[in-house]
N, C-alpha and C. Protein backbone atom coordinates (compact mmCIF):
# COMPACT_ATOMS: atom_id res chain seq x y z
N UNK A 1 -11.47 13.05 -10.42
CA UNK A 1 -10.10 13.09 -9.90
C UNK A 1 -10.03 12.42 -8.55
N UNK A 2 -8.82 11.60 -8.47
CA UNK A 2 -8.37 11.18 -7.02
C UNK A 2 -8.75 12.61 -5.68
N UNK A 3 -9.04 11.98 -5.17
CA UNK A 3 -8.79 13.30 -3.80
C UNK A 3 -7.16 13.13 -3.04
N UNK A 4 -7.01 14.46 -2.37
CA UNK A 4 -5.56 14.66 -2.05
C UNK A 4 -4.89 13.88 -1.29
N UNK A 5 -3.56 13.33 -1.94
CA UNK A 5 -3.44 12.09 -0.66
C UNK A 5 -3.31 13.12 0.93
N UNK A 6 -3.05 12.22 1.71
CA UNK A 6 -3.07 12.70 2.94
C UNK A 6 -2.44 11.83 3.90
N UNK A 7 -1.65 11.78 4.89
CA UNK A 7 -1.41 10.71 5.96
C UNK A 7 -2.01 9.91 6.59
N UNK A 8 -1.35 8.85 6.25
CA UNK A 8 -2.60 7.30 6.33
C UNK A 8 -2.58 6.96 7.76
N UNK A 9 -3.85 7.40 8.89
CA UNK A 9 -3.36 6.69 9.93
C UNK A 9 -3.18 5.21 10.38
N UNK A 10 -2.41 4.98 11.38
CA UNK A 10 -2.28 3.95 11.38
C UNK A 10 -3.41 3.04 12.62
N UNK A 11 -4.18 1.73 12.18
CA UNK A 11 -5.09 1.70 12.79
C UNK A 11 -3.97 0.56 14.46
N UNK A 12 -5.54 0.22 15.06
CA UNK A 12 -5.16 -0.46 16.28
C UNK A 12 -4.91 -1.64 16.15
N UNK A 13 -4.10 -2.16 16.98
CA UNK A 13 -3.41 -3.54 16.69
C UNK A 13 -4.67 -4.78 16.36
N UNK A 14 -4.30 -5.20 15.28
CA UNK A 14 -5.26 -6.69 15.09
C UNK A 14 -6.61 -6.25 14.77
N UNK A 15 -6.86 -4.89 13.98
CA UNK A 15 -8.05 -4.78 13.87
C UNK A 15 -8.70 -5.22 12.45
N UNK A 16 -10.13 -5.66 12.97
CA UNK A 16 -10.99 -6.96 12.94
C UNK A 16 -10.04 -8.11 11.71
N UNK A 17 -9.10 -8.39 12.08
CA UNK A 17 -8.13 -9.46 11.72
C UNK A 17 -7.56 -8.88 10.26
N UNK A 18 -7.58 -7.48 9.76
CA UNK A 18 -6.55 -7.17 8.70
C UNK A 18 -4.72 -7.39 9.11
N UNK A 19 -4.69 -6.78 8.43
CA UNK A 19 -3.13 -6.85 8.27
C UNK A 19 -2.83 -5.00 8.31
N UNK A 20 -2.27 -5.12 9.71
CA UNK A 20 -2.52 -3.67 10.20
C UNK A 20 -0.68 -3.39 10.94
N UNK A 21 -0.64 -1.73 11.32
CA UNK A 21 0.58 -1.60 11.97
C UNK A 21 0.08 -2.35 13.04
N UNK A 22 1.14 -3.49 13.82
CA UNK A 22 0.86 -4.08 15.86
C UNK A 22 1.90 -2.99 16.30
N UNK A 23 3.20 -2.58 15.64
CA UNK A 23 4.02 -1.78 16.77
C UNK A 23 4.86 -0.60 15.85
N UNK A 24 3.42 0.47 15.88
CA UNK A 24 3.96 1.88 15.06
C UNK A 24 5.75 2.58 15.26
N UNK A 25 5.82 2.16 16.18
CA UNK A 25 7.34 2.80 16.91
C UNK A 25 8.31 1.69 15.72
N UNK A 26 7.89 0.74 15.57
CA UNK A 26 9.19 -0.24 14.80
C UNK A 26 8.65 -0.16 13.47
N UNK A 27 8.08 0.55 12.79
CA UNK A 27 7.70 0.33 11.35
C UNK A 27 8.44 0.85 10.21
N UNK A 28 9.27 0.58 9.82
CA UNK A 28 9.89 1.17 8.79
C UNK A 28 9.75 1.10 7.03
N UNK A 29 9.50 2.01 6.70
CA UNK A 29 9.17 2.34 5.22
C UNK A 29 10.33 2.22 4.53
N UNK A 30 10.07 1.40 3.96
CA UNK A 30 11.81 1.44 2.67
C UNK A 30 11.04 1.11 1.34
N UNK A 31 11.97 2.21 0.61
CA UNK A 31 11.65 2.25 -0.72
C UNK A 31 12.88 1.45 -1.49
N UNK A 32 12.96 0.42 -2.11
CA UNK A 32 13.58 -0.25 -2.74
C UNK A 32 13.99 -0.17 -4.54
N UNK A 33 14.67 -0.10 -5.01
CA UNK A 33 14.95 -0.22 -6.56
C UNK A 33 15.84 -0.92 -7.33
N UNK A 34 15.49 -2.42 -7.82
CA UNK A 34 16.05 -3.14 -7.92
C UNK A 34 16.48 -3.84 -9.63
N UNK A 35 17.78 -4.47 -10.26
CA UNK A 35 17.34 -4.89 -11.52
C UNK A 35 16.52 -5.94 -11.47
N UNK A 36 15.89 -5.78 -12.76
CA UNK A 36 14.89 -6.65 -12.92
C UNK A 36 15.51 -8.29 -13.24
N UNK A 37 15.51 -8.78 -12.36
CA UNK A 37 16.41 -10.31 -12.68
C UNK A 37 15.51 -10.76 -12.16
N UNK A 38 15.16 -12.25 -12.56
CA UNK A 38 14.29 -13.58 -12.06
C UNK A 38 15.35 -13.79 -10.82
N UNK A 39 14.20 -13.57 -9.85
CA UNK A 39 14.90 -14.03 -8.38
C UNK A 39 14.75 -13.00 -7.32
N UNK A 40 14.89 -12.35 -8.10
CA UNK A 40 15.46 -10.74 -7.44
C UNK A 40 14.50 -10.77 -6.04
N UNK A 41 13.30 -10.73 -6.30
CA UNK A 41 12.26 -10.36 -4.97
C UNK A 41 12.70 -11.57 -3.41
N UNK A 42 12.46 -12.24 -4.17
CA UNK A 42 13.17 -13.99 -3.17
C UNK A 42 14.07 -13.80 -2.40
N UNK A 43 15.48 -13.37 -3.49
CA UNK A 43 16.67 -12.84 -2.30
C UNK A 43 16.34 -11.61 -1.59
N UNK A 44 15.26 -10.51 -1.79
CA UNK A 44 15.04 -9.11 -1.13
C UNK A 44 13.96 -9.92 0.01
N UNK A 45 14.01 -10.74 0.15
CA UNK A 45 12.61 -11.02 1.17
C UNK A 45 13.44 -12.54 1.87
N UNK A 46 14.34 -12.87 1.01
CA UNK A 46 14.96 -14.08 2.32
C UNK A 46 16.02 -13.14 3.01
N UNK A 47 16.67 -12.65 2.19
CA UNK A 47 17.73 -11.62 3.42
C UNK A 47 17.00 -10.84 4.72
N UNK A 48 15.76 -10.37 4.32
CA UNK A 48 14.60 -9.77 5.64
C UNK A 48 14.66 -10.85 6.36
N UNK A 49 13.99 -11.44 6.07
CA UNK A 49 13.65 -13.10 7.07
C UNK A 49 14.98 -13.64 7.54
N UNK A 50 15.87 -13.78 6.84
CA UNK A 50 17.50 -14.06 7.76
C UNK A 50 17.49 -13.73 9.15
N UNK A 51 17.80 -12.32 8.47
CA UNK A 51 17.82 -10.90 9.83
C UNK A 51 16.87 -10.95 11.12
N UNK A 52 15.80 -11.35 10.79
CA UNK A 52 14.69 -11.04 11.84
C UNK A 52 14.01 -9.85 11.73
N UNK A 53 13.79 -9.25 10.22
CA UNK A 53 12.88 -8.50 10.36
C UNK A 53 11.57 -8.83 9.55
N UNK A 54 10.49 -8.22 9.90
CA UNK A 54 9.39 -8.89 9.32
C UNK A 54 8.73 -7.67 7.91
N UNK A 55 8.23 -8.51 7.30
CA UNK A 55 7.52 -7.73 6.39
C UNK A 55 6.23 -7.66 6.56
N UNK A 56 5.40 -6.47 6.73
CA UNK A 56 4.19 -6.58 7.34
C UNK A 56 3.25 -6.52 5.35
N UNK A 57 3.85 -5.58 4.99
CA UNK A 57 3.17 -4.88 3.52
C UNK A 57 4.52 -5.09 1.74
N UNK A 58 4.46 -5.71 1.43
CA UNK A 58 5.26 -5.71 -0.03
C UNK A 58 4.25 -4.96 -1.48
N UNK A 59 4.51 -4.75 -1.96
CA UNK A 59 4.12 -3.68 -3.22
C UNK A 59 5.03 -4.05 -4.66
N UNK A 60 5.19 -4.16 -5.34
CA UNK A 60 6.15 -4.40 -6.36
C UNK A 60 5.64 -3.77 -7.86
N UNK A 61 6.56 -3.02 -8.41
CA UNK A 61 6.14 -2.89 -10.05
C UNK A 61 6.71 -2.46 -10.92
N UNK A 62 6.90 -2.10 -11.93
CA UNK A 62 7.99 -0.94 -12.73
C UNK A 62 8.22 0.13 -12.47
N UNK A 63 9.38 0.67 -12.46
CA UNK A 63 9.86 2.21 -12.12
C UNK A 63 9.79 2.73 -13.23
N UNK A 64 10.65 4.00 -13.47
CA UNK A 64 10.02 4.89 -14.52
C UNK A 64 11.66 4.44 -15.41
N UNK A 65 12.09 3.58 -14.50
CA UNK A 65 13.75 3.45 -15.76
C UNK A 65 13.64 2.43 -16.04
N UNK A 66 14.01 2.05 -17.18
CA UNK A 66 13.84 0.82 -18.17
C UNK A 66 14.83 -0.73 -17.00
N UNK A 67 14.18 -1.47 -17.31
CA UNK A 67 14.78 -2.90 -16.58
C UNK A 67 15.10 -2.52 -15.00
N UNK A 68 14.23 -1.19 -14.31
CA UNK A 68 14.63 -1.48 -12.68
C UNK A 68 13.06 -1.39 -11.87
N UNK A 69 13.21 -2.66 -11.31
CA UNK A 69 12.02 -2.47 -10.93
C UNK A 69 11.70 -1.76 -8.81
N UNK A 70 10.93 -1.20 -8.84
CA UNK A 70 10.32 -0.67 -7.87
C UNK A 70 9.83 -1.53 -6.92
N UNK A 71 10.02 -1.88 -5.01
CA UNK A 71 9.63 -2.47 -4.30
C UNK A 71 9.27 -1.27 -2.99
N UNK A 72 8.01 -1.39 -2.67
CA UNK A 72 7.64 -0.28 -1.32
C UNK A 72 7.24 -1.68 -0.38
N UNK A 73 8.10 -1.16 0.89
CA UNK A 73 8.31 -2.28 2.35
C UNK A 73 8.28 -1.59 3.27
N UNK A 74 6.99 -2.44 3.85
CA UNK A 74 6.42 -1.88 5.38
C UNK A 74 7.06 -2.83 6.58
N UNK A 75 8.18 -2.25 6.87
CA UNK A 75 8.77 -3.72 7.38
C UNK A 75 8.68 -3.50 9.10
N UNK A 76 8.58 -4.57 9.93
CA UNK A 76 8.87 -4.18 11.15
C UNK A 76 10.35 -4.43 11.90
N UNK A 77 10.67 -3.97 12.16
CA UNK A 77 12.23 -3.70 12.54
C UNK A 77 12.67 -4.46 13.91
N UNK A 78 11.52 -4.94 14.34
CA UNK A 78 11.26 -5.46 15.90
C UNK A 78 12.40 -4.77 17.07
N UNK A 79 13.41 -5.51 17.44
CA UNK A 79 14.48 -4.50 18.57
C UNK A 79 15.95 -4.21 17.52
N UNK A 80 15.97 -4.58 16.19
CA UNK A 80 16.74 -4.15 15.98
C UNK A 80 16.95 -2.73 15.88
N UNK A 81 18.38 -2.04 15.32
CA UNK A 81 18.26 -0.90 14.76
C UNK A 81 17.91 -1.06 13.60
N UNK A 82 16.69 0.46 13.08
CA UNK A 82 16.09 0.39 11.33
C UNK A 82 17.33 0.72 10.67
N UNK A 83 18.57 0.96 10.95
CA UNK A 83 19.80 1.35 10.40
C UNK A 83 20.05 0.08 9.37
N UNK A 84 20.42 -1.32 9.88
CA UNK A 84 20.73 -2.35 9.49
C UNK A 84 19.70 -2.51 8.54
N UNK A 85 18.29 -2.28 7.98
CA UNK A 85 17.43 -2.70 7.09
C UNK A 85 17.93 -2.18 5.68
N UNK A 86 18.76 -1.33 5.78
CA UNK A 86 19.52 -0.29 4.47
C UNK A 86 20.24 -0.81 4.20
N UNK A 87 21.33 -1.36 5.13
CA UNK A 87 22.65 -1.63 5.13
C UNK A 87 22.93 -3.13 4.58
N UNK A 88 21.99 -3.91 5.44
CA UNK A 88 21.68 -5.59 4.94
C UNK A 88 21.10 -5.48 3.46
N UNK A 89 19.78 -4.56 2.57
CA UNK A 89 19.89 -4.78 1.36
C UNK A 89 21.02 -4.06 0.26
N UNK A 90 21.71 -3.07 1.33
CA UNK A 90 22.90 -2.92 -0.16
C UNK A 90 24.01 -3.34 -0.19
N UNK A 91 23.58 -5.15 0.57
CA UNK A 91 24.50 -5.74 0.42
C UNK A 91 24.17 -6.77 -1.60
N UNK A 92 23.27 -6.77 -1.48
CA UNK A 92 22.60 -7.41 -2.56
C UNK A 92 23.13 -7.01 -4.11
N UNK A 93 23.79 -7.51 -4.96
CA UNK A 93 24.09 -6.89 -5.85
C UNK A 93 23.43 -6.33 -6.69
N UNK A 94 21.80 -7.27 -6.68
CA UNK A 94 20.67 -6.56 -7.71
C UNK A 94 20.14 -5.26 -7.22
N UNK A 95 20.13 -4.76 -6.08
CA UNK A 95 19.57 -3.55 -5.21
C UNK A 95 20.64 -2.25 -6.24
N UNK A 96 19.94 -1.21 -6.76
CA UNK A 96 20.31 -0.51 -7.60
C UNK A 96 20.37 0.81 -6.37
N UNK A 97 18.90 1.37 -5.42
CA UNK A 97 19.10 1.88 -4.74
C UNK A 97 18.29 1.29 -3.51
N UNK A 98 18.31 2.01 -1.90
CA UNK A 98 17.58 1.64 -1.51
C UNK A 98 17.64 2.67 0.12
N UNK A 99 16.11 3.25 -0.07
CA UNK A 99 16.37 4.29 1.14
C UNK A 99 14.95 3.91 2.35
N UNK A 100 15.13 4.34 2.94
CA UNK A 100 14.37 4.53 4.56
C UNK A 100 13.79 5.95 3.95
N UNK A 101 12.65 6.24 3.77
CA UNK A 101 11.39 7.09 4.14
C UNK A 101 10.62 7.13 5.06
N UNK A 102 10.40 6.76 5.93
CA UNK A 102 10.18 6.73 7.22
C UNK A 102 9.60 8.47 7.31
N UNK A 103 10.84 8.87 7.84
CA UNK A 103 10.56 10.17 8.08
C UNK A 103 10.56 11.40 6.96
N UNK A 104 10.49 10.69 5.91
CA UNK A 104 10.45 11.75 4.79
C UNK A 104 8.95 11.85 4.46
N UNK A 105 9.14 13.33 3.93
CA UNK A 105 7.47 13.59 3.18
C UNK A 105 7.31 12.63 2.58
N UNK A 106 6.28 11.55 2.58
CA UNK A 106 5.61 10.50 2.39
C UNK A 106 4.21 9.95 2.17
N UNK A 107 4.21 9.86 0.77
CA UNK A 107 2.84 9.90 0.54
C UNK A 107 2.40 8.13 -0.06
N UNK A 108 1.57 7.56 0.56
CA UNK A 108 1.32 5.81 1.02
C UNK A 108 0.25 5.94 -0.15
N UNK A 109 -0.25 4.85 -0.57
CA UNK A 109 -1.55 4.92 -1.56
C UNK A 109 -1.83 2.96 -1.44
N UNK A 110 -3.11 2.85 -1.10
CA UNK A 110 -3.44 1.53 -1.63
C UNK A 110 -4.99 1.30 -2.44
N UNK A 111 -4.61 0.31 -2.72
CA UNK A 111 -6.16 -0.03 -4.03
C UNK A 111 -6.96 -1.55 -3.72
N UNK A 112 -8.23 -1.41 -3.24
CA UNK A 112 -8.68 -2.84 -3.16
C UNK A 112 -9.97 -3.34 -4.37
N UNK A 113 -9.75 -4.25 -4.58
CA UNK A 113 -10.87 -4.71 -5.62
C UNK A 113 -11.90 -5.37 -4.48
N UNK A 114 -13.36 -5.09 -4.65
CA UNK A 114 -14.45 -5.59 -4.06
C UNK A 114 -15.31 -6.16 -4.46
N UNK A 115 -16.11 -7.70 -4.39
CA UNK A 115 -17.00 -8.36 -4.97
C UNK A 115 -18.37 -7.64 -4.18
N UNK A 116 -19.30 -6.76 -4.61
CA UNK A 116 -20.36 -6.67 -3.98
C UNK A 116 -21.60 -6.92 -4.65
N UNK A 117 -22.80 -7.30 -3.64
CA UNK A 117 -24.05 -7.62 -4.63
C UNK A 117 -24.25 -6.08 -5.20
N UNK A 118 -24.80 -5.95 -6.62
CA UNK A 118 -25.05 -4.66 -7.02
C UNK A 118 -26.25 -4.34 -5.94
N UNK A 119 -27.01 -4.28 -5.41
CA UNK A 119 -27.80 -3.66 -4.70
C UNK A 119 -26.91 -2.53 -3.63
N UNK A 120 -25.93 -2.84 -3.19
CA UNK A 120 -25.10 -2.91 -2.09
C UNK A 120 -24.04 -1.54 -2.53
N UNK A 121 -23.64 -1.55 -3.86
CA UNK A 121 -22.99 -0.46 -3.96
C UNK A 121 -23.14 1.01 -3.48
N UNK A 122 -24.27 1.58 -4.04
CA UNK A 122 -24.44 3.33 -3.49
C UNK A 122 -24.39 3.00 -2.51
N UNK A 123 -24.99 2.00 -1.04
CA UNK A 123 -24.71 2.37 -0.03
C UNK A 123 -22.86 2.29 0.57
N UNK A 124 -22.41 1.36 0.09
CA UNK A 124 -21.13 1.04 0.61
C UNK A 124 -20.30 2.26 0.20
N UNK A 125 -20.84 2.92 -1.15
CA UNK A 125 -19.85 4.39 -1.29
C UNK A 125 -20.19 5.39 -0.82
N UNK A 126 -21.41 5.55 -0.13
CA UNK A 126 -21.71 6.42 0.64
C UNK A 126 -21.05 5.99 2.10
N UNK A 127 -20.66 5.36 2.41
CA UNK A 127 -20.15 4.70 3.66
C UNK A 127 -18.49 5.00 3.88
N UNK A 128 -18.06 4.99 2.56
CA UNK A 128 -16.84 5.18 2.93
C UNK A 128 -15.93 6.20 3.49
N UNK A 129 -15.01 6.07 3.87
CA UNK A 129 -13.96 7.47 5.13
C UNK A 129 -13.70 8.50 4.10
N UNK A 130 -13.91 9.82 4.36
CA UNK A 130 -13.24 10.60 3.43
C UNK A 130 -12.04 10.88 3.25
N UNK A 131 -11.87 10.69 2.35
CA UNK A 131 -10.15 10.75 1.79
C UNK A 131 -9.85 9.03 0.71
N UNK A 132 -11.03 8.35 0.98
CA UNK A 132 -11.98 6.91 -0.06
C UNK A 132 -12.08 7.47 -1.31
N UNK A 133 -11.95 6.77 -2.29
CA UNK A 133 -12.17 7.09 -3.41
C UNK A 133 -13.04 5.56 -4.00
N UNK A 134 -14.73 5.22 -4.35
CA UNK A 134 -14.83 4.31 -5.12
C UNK A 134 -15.32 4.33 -6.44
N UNK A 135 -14.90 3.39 -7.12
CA UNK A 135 -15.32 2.76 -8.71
C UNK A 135 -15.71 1.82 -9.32
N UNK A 136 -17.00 1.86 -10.24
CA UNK A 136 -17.50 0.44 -10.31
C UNK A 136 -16.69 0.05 -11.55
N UNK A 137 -16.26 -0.92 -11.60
CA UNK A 137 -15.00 -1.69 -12.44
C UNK A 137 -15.55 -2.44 -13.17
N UNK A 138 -16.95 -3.26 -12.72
CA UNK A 138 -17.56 -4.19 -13.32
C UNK A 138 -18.24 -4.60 -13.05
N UNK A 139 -19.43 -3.49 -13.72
CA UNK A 139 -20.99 -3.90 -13.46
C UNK A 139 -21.56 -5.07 -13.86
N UNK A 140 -22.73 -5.63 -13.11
CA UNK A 140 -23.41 -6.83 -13.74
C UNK A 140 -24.83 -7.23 -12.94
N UNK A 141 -25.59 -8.03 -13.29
CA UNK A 141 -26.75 -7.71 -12.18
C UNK A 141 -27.08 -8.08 -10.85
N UNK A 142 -26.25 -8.73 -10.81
CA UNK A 142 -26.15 -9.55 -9.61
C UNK A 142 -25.22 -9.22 -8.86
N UNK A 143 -24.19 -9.20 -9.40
CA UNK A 143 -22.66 -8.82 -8.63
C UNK A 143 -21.78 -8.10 -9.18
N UNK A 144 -20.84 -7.23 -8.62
CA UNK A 144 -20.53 -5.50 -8.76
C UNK A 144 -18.86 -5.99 -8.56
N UNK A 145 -18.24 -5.67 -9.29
CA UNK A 145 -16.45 -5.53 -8.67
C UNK A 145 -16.50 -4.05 -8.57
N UNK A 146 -16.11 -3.52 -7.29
CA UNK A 146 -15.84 -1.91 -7.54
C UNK A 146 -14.12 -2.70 -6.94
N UNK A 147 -13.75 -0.75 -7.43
CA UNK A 147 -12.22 -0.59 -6.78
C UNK A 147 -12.46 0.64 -5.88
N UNK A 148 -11.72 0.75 -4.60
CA UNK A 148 -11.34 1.94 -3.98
C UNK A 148 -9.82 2.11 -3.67
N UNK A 149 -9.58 3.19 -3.66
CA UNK A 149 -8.28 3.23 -3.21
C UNK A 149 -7.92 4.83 -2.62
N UNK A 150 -6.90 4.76 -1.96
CA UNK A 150 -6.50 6.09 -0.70
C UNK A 150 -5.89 5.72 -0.08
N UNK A 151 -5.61 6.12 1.16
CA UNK A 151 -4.40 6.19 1.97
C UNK A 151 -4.69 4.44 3.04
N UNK A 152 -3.67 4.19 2.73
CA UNK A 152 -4.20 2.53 3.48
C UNK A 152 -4.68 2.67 4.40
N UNK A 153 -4.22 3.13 5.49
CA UNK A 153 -5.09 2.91 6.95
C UNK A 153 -6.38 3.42 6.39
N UNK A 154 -7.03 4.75 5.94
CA UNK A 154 -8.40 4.54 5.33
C UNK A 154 -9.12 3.54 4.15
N UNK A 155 -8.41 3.15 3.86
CA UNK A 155 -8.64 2.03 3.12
C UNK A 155 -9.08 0.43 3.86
N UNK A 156 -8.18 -0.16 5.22
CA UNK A 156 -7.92 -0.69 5.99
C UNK A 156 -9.49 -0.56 6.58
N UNK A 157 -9.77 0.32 6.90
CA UNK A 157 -10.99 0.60 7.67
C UNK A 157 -12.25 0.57 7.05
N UNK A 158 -12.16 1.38 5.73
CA UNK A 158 -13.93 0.51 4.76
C UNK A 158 -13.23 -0.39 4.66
N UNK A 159 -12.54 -1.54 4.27
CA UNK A 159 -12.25 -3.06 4.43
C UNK A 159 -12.84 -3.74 5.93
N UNK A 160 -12.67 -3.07 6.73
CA UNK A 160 -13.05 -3.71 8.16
C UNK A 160 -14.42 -3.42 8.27
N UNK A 161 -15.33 -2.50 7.76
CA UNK A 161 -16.65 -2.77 7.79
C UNK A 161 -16.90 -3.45 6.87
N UNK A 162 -16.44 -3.72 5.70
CA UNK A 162 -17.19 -5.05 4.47
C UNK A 162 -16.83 -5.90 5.35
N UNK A 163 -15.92 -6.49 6.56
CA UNK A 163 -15.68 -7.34 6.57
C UNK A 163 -16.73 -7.93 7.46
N UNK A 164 -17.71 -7.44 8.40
CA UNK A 164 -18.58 -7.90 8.91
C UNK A 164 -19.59 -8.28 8.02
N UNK A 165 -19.75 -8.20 6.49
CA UNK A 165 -21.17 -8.38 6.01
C UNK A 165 -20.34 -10.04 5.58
N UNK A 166 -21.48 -11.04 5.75
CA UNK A 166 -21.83 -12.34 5.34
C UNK A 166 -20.94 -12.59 3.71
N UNK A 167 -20.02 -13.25 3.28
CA UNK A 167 -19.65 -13.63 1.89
C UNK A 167 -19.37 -12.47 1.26
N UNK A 168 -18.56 -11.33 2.28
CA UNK A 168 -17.72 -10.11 1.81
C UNK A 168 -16.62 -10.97 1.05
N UNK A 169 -16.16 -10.52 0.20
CA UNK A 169 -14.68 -10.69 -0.94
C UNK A 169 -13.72 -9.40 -1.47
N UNK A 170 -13.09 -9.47 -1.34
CA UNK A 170 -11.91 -8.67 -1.90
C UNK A 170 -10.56 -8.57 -1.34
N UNK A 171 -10.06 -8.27 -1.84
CA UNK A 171 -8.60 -8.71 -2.21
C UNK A 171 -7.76 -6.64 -2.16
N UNK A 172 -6.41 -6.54 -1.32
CA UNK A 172 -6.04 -4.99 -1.61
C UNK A 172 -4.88 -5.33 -0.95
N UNK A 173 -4.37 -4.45 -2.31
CA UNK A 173 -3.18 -4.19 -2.62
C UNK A 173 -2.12 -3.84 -1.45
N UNK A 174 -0.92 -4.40 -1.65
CA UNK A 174 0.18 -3.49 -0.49
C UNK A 174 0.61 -2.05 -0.71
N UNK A 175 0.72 -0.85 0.58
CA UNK A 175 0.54 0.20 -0.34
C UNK A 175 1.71 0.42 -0.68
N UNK A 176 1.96 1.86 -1.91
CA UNK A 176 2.76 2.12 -2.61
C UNK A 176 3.32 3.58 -1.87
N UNK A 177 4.58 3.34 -1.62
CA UNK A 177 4.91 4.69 -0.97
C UNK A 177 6.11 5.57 -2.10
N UNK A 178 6.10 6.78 -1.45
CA UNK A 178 7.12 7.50 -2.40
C UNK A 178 7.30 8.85 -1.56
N UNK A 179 8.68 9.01 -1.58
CA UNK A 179 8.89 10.38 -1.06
C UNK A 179 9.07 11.68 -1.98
N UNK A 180 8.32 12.47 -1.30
CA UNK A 180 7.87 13.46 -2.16
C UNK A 180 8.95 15.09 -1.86
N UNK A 181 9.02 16.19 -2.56
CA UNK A 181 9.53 17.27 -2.49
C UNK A 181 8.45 18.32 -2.08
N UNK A 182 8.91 19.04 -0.55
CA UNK A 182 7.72 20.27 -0.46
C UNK A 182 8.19 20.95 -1.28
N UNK A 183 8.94 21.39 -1.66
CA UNK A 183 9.01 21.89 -2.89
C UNK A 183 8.94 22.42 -3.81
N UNK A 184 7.44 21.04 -4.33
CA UNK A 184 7.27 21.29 -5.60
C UNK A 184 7.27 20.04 -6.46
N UNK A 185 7.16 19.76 -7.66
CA UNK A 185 7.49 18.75 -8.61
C UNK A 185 6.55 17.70 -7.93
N UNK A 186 7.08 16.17 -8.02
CA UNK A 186 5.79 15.18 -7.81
C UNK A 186 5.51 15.49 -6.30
N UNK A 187 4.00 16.24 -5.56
CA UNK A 187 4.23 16.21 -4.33
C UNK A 187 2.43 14.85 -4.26
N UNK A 188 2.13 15.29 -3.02
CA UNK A 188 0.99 14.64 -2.79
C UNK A 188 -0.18 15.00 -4.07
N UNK A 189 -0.34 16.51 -4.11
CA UNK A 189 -1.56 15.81 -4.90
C UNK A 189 -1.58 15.41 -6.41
N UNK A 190 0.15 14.58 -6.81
CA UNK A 190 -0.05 14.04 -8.28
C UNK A 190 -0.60 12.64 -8.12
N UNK A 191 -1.05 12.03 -6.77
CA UNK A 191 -1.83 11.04 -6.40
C UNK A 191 -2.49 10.16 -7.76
N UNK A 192 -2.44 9.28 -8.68
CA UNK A 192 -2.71 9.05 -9.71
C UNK A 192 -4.44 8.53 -9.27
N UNK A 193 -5.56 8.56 -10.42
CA UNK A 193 -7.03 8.31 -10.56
C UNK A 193 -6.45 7.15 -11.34
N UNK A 194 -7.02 6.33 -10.65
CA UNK A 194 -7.00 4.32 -11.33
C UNK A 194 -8.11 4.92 -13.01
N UNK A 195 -8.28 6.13 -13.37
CA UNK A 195 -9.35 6.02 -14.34
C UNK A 195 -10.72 6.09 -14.25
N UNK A 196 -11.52 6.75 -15.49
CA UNK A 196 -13.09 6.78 -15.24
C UNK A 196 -13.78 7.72 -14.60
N UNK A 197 -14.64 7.76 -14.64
CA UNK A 197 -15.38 8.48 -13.36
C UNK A 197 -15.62 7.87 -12.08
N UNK A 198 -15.54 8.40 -10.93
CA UNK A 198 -15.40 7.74 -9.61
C UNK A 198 -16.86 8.37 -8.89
N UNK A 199 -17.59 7.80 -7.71
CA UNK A 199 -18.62 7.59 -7.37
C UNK A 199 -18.53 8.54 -5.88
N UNK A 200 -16.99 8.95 -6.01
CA UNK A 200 -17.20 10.27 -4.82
C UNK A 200 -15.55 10.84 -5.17
């Protein structure tokens, strides 16, 4: 099983050259839901860029309703107000809904695929932050694809130590956010397992 999501911190500006929060105070989380039309993402990402706000993280995939698809945006808001980031996409006719989570119970998730020499694996999963989850995806003798995935900023960070080893590779995902009910019903720990047995 996945372990419980948890709040992803956010790391220090420019660290070792990921794609990280630079200015936590302007970051705004918007959850997007859009019809599925050819185009659709283009106009949700030139209307940002119009405005002057930036997209630090995009995510995209199917929702659970037939023909609307799902967009999670880590956007930076720079001196505007995050008010206008709502207001500018429901101007869009394809935008079905579209809210600011920000401050809602909020649970982030990202997934990276990793090229490692198989020698290299048990140690790199023993290495990783707790609240890491890894999986070997695709064994072979020479070279290993695992996946990990968890809360991005821990994710962000075993990424920044592969990134010092010599002809590190991999590739991770923008994360996926969703606001959750204390509640009850979908909260943090329906956190989905990518599958398999996992290596912690």
């Amino acid at each position: 099983m996945a372990p419980p999501a948890i709040a992803a911190p956010r790391l220090a500006p420019g660290h070792d050259g990921l794609t990280t929060t630079r200015h936590p105070g302007r970051i705004r989380l918007i959850s997007v839901r859009v019809e599925d039309r050819r185009g659709v993402l283009q106009r949700v990402t030139n209307l940002l860029g119009r405005r002057g706000f930036g997209i630090e993280t995009c995510a995209v995939g199917p929702s659970a309703e037939p023909g609307v698809v799902a967009i999670s945006l880590r956007i930076d808001a720079g001196t505007q107000s995050h008010d206008q980031i709502v207001k500018q996409l429901n101007k869009l006719i394809d935008v079905v809904t579209v809210e600011d989570i920000t401050s809602s119970s909020t649970v982030e998730w990202s997934t990276a695929l990793v090229d490692l020499r198989s020698q290299e694996v048990d140690s790199t999963f023993a290495r990783l932050p707790s609240g890491v989850t890894g999986q070997v995806v695709r064994p072979a003798a020479a070279s290993t694809v695992v996946a990990i995935w968890g809360p991005p900023g821990l994710v962000e960070e075993a990424l920044a130590e592969l990134r010092q080893r010599p002809n590190s590779t991999w590739i991770c995902s923008g994360p996926l956010a969703m606001a959750t009910s204390s509640a009850g019903g979908s909260g943090p720990d329906s956190a989905p397992d990518p599958g398999g047995s996992s290596a912690r």
